[in-house]
PDB file of N, CA and C in Angstrom:
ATOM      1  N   UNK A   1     -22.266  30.649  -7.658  1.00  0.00           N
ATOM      2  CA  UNK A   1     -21.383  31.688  -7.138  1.00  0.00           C
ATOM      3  C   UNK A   1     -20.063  31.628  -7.892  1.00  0.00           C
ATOM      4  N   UNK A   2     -19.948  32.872  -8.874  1.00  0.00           N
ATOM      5  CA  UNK A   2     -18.595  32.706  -9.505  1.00  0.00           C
ATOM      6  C   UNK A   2     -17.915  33.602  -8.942  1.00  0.00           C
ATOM      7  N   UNK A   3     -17.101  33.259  -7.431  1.00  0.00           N
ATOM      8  CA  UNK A   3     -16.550  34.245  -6.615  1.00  0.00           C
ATOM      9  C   UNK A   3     -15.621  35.092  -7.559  1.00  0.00           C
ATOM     10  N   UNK A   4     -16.407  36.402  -8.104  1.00  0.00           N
ATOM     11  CA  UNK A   4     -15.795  37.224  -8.605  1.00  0.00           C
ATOM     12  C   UNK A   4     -15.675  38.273  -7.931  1.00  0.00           C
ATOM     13  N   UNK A   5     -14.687  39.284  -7.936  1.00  0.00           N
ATOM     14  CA  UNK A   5     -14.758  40.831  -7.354  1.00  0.00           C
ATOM     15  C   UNK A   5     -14.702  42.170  -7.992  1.00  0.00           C
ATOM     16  N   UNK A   6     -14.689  42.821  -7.645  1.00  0.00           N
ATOM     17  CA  UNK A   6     -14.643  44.184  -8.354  1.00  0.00           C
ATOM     18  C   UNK A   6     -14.129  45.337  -7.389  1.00  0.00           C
ATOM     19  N   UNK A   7     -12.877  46.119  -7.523  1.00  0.00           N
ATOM     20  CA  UNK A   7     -12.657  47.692  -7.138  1.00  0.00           C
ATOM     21  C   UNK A   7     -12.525  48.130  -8.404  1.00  0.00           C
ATOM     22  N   UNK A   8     -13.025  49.559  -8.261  1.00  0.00           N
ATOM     23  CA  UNK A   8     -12.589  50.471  -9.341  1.00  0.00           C
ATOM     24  C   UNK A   8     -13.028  51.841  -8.885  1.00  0.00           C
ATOM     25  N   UNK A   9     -12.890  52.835  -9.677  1.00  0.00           N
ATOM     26  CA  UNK A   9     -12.911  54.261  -9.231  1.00  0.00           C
ATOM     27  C   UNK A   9     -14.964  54.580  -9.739  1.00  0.00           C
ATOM     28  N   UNK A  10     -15.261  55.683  -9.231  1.00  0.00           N
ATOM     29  CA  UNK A  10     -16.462  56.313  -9.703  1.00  0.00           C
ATOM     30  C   UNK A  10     -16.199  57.542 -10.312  1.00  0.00           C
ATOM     31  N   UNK A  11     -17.218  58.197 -11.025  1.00  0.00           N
ATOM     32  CA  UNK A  11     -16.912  59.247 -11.816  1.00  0.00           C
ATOM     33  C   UNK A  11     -17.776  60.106 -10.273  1.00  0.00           C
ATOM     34  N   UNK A  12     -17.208  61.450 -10.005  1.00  0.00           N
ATOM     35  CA  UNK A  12     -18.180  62.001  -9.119  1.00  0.00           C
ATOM     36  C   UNK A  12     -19.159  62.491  -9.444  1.00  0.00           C
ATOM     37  N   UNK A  13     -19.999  62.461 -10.782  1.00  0.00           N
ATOM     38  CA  UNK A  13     -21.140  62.913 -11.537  1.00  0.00           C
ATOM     39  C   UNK A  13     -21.891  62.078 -11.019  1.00  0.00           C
ATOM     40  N   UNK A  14     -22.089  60.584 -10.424  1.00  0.00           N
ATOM     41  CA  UNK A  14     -23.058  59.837  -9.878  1.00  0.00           C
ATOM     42  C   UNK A  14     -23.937  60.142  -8.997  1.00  0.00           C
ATOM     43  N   UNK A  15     -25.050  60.142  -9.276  1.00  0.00           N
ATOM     44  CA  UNK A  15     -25.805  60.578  -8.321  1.00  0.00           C
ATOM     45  C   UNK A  15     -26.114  59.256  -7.098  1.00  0.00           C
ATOM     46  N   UNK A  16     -25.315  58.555  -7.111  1.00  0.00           N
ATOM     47  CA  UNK A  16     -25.703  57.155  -6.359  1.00  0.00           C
ATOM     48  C   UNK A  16     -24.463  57.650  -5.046  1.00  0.00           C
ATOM     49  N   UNK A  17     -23.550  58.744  -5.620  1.00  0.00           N
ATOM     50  CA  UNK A  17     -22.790  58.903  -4.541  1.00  0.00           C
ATOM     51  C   UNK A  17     -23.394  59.423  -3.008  1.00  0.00           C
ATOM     52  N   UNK A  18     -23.401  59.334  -2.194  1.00  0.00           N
ATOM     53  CA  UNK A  18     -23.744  60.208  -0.949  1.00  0.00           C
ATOM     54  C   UNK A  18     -23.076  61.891  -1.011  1.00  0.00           C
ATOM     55  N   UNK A  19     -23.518  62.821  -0.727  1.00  0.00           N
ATOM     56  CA  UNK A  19     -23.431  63.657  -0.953  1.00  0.00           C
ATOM     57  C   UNK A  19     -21.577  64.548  -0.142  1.00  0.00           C
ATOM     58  N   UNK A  20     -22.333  64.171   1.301  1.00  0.00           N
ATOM     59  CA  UNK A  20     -20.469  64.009   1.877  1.00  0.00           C
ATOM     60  C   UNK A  20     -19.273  63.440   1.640  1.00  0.00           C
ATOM     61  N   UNK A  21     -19.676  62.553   0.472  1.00  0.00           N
ATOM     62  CA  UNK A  21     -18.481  61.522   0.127  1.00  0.00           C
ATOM     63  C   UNK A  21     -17.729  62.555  -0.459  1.00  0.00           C
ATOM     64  N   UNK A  22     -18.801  63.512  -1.658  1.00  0.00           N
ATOM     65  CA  UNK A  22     -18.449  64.238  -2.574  1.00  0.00           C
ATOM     66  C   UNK A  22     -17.895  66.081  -1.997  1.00  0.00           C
ATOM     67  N   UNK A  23     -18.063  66.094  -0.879  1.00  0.00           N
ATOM     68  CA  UNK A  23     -17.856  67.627  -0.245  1.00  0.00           C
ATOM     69  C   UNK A  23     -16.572  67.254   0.690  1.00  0.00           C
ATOM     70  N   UNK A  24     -15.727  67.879   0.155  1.00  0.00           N
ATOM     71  CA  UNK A  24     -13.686  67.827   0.628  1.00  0.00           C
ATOM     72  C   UNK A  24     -13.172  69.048   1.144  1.00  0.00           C
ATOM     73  N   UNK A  25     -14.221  70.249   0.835  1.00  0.00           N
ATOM     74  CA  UNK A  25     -13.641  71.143   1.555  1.00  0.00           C
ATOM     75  C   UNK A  25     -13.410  71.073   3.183  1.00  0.00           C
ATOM     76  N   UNK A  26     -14.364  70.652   3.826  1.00  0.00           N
ATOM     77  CA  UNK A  26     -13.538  70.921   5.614  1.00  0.00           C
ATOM     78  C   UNK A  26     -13.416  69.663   5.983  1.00  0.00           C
ATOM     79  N   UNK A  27     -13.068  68.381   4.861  1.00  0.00           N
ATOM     80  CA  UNK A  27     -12.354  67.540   5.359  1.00  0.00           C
ATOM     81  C   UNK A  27     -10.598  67.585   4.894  1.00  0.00           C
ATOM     82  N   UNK A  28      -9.940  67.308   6.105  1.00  0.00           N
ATOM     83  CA  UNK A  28      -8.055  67.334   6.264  1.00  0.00           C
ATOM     84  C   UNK A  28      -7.641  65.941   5.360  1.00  0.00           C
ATOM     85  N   UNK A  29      -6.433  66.709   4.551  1.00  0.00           N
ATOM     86  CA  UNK A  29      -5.910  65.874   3.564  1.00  0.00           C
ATOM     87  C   UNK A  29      -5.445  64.623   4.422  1.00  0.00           C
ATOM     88  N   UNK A  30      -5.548  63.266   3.649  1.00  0.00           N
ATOM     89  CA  UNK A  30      -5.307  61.766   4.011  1.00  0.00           C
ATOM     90  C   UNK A  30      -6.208  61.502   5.014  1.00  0.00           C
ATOM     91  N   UNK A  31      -7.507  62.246   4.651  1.00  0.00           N
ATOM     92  CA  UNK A  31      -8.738  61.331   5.635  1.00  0.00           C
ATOM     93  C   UNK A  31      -9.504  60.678   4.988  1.00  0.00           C
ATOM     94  N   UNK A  32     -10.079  59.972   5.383  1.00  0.00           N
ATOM     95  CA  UNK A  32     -11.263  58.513   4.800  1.00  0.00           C
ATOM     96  C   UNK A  32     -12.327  58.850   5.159  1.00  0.00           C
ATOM     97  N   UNK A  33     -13.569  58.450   4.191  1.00  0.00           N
ATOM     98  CA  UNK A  33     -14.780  58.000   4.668  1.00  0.00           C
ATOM     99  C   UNK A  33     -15.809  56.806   4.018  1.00  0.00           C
ATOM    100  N   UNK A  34     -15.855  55.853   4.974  1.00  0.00           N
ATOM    101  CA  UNK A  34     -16.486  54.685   4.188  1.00  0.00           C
ATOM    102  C   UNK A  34     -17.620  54.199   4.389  1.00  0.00           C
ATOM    103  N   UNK A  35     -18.178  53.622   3.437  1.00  0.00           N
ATOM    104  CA  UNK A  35     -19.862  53.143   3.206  1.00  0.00           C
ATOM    105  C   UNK A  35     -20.186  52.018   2.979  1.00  0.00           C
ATOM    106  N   UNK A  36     -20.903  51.025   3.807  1.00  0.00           N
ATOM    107  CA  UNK A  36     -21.124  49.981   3.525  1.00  0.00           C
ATOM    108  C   UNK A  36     -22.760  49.237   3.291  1.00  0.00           C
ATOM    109  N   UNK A  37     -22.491  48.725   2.332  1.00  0.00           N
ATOM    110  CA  UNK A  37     -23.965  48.057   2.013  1.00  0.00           C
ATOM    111  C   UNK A  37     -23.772  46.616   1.470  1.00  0.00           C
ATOM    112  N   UNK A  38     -24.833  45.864   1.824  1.00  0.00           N
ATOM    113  CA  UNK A  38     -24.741  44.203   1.788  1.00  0.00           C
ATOM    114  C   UNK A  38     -23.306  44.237   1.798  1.00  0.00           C
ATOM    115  N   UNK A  39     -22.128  43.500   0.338  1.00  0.00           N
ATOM    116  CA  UNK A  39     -21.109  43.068   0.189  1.00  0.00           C
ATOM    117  C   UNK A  39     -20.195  44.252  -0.644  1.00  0.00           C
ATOM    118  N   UNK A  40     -20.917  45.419  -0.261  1.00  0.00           N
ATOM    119  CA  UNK A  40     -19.866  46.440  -1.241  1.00  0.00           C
ATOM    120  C   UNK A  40     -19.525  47.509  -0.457  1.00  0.00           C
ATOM    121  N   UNK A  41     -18.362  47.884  -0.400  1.00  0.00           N
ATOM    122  CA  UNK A  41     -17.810  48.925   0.346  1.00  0.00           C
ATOM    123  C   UNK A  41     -17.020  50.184  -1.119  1.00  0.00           C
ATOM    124  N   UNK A  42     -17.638  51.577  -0.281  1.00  0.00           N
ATOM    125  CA  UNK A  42     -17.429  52.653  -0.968  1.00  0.00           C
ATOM    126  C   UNK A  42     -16.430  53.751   0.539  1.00  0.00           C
ATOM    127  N   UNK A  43     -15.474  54.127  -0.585  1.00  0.00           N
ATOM    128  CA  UNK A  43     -14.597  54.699   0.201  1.00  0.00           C
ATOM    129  C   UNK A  43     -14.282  56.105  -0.447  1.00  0.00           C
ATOM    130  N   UNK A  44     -14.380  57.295   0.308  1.00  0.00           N
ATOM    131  CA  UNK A  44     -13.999  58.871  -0.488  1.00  0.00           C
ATOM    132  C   UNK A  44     -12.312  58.795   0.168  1.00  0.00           C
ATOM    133  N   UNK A  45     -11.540  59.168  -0.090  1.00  0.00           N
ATOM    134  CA  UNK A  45     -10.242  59.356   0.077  1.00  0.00           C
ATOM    135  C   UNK A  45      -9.529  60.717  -0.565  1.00  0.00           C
ATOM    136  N   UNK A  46      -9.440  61.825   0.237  1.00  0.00           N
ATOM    137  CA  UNK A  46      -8.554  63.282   0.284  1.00  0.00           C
ATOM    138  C   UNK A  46      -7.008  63.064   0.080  1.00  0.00           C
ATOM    139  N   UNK A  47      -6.888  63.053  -1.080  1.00  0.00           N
ATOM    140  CA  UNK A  47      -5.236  62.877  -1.429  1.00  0.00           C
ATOM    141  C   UNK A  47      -4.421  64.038  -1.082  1.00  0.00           C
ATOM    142  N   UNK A  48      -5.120  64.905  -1.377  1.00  0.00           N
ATOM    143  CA  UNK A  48      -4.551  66.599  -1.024  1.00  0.00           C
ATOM    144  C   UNK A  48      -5.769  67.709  -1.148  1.00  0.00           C
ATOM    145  N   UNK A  49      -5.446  68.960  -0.798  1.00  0.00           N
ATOM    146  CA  UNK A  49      -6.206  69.778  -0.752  1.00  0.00           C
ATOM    147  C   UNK A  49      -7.621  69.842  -1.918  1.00  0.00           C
ATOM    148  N   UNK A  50      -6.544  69.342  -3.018  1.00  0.00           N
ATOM    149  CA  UNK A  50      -7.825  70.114  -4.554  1.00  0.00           C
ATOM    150  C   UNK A  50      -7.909  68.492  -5.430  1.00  0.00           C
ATOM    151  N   UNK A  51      -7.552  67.333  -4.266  1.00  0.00           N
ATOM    152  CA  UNK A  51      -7.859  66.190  -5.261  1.00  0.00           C
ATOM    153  C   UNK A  51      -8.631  65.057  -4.073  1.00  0.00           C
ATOM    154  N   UNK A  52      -9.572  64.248  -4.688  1.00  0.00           N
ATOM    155  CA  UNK A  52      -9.501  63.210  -3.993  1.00  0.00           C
ATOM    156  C   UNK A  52     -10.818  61.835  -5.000  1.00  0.00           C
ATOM    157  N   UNK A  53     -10.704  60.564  -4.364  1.00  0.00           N
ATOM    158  CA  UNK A  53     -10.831  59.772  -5.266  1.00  0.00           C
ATOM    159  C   UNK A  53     -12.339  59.036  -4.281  1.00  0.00           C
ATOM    160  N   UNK A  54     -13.226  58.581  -5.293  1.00  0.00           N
ATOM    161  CA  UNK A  54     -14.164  57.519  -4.828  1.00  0.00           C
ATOM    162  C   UNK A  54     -13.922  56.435  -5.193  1.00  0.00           C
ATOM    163  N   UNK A  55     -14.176  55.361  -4.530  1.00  0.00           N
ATOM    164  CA  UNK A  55     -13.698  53.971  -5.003  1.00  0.00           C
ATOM    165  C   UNK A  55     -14.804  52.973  -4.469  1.00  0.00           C
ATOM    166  N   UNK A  56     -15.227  51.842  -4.958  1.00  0.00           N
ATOM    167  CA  UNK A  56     -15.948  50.729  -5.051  1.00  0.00           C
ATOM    168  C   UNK A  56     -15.311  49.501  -4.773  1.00  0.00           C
ATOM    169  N   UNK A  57     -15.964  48.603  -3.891  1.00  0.00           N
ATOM    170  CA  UNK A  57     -15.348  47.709  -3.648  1.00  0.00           C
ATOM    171  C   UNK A  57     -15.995  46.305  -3.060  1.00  0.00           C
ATOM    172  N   UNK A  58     -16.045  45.318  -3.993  1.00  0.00           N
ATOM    173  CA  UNK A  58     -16.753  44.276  -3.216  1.00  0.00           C
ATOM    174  C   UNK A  58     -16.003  42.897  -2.901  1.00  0.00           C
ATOM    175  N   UNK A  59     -14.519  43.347  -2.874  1.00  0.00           N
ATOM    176  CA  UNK A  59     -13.241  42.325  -1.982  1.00  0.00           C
ATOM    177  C   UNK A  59     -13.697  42.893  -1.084  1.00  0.00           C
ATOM    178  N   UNK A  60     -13.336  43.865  -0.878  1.00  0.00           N
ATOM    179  CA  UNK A  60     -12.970  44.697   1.190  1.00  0.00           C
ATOM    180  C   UNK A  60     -13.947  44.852   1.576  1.00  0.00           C
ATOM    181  N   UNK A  61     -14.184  44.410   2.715  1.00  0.00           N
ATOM    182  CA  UNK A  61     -15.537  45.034   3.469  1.00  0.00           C
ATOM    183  C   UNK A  61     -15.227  45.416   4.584  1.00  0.00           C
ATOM    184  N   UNK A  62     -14.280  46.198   5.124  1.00  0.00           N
ATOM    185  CA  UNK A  62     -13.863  46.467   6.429  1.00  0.00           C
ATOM    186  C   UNK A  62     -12.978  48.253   6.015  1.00  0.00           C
ATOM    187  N   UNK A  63     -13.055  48.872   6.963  1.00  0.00           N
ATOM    188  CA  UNK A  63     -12.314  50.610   6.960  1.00  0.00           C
ATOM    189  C   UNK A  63     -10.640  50.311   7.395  1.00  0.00           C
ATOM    190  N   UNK A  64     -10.352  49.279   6.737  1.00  0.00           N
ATOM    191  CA  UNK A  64      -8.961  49.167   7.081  1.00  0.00           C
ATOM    192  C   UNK A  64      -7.970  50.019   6.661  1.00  0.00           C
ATOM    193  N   UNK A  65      -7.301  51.056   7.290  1.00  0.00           N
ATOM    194  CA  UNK A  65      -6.314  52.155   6.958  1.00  0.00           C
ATOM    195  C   UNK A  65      -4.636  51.620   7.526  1.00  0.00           C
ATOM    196  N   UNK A  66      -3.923  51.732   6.401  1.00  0.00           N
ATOM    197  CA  UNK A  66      -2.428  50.989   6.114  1.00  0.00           C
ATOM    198  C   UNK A  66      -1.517  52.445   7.138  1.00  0.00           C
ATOM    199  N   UNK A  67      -0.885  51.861   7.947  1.00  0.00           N
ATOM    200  CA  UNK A  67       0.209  52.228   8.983  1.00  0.00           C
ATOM    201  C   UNK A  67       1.141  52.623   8.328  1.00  0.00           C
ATOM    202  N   UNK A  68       1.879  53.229   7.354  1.00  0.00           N
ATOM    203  CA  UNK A  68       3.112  53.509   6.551  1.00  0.00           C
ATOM    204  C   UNK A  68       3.798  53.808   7.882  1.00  0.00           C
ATOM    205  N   UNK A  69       4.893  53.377   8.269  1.00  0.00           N
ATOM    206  CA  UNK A  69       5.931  53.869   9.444  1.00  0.00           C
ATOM    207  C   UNK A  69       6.948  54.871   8.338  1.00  0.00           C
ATOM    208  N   UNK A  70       7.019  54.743   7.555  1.00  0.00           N
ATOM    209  CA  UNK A  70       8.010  55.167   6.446  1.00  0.00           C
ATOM    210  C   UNK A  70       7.539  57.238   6.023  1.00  0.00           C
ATOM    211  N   UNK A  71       6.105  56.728   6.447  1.00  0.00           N
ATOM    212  CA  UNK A  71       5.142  58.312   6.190  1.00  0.00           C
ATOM    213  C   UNK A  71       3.995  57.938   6.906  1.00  0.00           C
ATOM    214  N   UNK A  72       4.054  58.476   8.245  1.00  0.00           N
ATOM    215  CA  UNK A  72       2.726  58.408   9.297  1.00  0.00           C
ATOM    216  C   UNK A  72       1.501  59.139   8.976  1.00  0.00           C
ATOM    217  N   UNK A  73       2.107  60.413   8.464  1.00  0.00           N
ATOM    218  CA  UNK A  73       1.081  61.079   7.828  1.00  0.00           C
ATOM    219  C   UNK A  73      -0.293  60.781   6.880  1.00  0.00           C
ATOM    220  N   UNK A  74       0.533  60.162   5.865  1.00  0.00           N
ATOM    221  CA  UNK A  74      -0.206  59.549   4.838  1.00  0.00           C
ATOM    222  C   UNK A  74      -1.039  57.831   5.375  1.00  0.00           C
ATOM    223  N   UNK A  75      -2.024  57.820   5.274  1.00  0.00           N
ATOM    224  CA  UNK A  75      -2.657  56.580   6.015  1.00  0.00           C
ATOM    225  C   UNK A  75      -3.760  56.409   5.153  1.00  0.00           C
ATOM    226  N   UNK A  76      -3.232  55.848   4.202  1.00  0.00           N
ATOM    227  CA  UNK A  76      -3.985  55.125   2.751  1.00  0.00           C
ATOM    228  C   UNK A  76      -5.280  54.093   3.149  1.00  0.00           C
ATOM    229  N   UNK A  77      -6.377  54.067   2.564  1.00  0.00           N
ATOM    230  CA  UNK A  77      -7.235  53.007   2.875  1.00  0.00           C
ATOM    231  C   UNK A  77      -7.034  51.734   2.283  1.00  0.00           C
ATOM    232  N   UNK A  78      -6.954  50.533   2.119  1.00  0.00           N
ATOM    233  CA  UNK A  78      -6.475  49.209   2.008  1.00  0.00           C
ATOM    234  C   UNK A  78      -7.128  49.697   0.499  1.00  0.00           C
ATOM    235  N   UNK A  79      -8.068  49.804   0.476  1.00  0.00           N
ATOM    236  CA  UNK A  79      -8.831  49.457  -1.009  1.00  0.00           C
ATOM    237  C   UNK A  79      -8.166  50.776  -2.150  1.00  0.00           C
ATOM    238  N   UNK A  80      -7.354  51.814  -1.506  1.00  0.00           N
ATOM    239  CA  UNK A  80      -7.069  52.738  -2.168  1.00  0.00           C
ATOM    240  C   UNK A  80      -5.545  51.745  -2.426  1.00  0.00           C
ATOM    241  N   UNK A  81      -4.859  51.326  -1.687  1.00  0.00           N
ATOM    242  CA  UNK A  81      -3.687  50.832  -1.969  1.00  0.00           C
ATOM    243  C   UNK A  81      -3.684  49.129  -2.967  1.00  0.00           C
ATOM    244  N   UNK A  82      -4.746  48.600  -2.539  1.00  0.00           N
ATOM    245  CA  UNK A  82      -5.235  47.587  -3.832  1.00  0.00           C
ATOM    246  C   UNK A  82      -5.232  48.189  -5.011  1.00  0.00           C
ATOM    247  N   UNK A  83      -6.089  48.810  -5.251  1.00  0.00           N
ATOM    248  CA  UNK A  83      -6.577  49.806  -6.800  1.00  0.00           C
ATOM    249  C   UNK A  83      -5.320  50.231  -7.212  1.00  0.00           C
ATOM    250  N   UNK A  84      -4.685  50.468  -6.464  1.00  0.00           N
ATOM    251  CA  UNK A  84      -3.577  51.270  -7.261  1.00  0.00           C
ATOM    252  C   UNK A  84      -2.005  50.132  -7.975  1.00  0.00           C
ATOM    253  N   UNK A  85      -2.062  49.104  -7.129  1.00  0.00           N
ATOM    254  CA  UNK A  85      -1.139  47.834  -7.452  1.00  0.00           C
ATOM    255  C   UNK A  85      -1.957  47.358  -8.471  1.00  0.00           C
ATOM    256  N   UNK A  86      -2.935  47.193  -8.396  1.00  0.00           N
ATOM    257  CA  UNK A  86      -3.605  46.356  -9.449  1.00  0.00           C
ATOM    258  C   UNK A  86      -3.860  47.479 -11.091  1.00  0.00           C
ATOM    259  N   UNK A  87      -4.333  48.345 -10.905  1.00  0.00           N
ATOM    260  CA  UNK A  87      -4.643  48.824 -12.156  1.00  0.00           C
ATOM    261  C   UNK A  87      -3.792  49.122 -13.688  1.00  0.00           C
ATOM    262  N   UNK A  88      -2.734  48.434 -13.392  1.00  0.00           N
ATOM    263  CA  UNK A  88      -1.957  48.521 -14.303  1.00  0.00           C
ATOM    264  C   UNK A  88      -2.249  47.422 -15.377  1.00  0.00           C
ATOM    265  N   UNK A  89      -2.847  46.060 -14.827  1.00  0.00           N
ATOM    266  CA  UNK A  89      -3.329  45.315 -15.689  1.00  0.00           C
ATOM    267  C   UNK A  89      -4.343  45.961 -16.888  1.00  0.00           C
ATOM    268  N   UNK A  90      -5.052  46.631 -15.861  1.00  0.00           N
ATOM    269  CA  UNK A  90      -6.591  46.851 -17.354  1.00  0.00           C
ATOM    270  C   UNK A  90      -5.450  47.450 -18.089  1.00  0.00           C
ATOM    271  N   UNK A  91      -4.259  48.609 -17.650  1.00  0.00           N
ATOM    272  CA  UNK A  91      -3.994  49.511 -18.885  1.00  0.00           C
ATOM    273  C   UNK A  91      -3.589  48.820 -19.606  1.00  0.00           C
ATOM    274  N   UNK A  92      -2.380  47.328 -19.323  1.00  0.00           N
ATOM    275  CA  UNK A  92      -2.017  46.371 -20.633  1.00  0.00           C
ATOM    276  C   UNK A  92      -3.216  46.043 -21.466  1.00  0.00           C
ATOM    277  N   UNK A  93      -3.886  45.082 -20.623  1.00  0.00           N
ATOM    278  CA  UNK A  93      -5.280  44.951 -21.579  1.00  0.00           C
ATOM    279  C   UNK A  93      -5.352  45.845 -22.455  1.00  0.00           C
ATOM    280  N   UNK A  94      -6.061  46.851 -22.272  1.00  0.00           N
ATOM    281  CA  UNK A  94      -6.388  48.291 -23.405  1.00  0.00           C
ATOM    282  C   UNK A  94      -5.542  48.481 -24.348  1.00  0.00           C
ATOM    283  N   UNK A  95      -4.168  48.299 -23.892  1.00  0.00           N
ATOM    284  CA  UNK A  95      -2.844  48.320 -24.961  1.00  0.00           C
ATOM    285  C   UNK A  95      -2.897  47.500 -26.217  1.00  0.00           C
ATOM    286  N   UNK A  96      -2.542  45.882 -25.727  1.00  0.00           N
ATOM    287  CA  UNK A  96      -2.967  44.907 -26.826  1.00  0.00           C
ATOM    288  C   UNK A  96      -4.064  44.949 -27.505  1.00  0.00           C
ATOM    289  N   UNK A  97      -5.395  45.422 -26.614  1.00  0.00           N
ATOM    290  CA  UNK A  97      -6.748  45.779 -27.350  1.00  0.00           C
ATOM    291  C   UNK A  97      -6.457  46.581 -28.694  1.00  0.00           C
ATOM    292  N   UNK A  98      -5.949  47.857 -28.383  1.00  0.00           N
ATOM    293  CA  UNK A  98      -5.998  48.846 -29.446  1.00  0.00           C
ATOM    294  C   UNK A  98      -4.657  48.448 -30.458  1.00  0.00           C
ATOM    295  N   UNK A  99      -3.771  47.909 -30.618  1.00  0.00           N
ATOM    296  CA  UNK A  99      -3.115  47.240 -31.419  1.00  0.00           C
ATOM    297  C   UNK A  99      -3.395  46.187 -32.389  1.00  0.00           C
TER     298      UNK A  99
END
């Protein structure tokens, strides 16, 4: 066991997606929907009307949605607010890569 993990985004061309993950029209902006199998959790997330993101995840295994008191409205899923602190690494990586 080389306790490794993985989040990252999906392309929505996958056909491995569930089909509701992928249909946003009569779901309301900053809602969640999550999927779980053995140790991997998949989350659709409605950022706004004409955007929203799939994400992969085999840290989180729980529908944990972050309380912003600052913006009640907005109620981010844990794994959407991971992905987004973290992904700045790969872009260094890629940087030094292509240099």
């Amino acid at each position: 066991d080389h306790r490794l993990t993985m989040v990252g985004t999906l392309r929505k061309n996958k056909r491995e997606i569930p089909n509701p993950f992928l249909e946003t029209k009569h779901r309301p902006v900053n809602s969640s929907m999550f999927a779980f199998k053995d140790k991997c959790t998949m989350v659709s997330f409605v950022s706004n009307k004409k955007e929203h993101v799939v994400l992969v995840s085999t840290l989180h295994n729980d529908d944990t949605v972050d309380n912003n008191p600052n913006s009640p409205t907005v109620r981010k899923p844990e794994i959407v607010l991971f992905y987004n602190s973290s992904k700045g690494g790969v872009d260094t990586v890629d940087k030094y890569k292509e240099s």
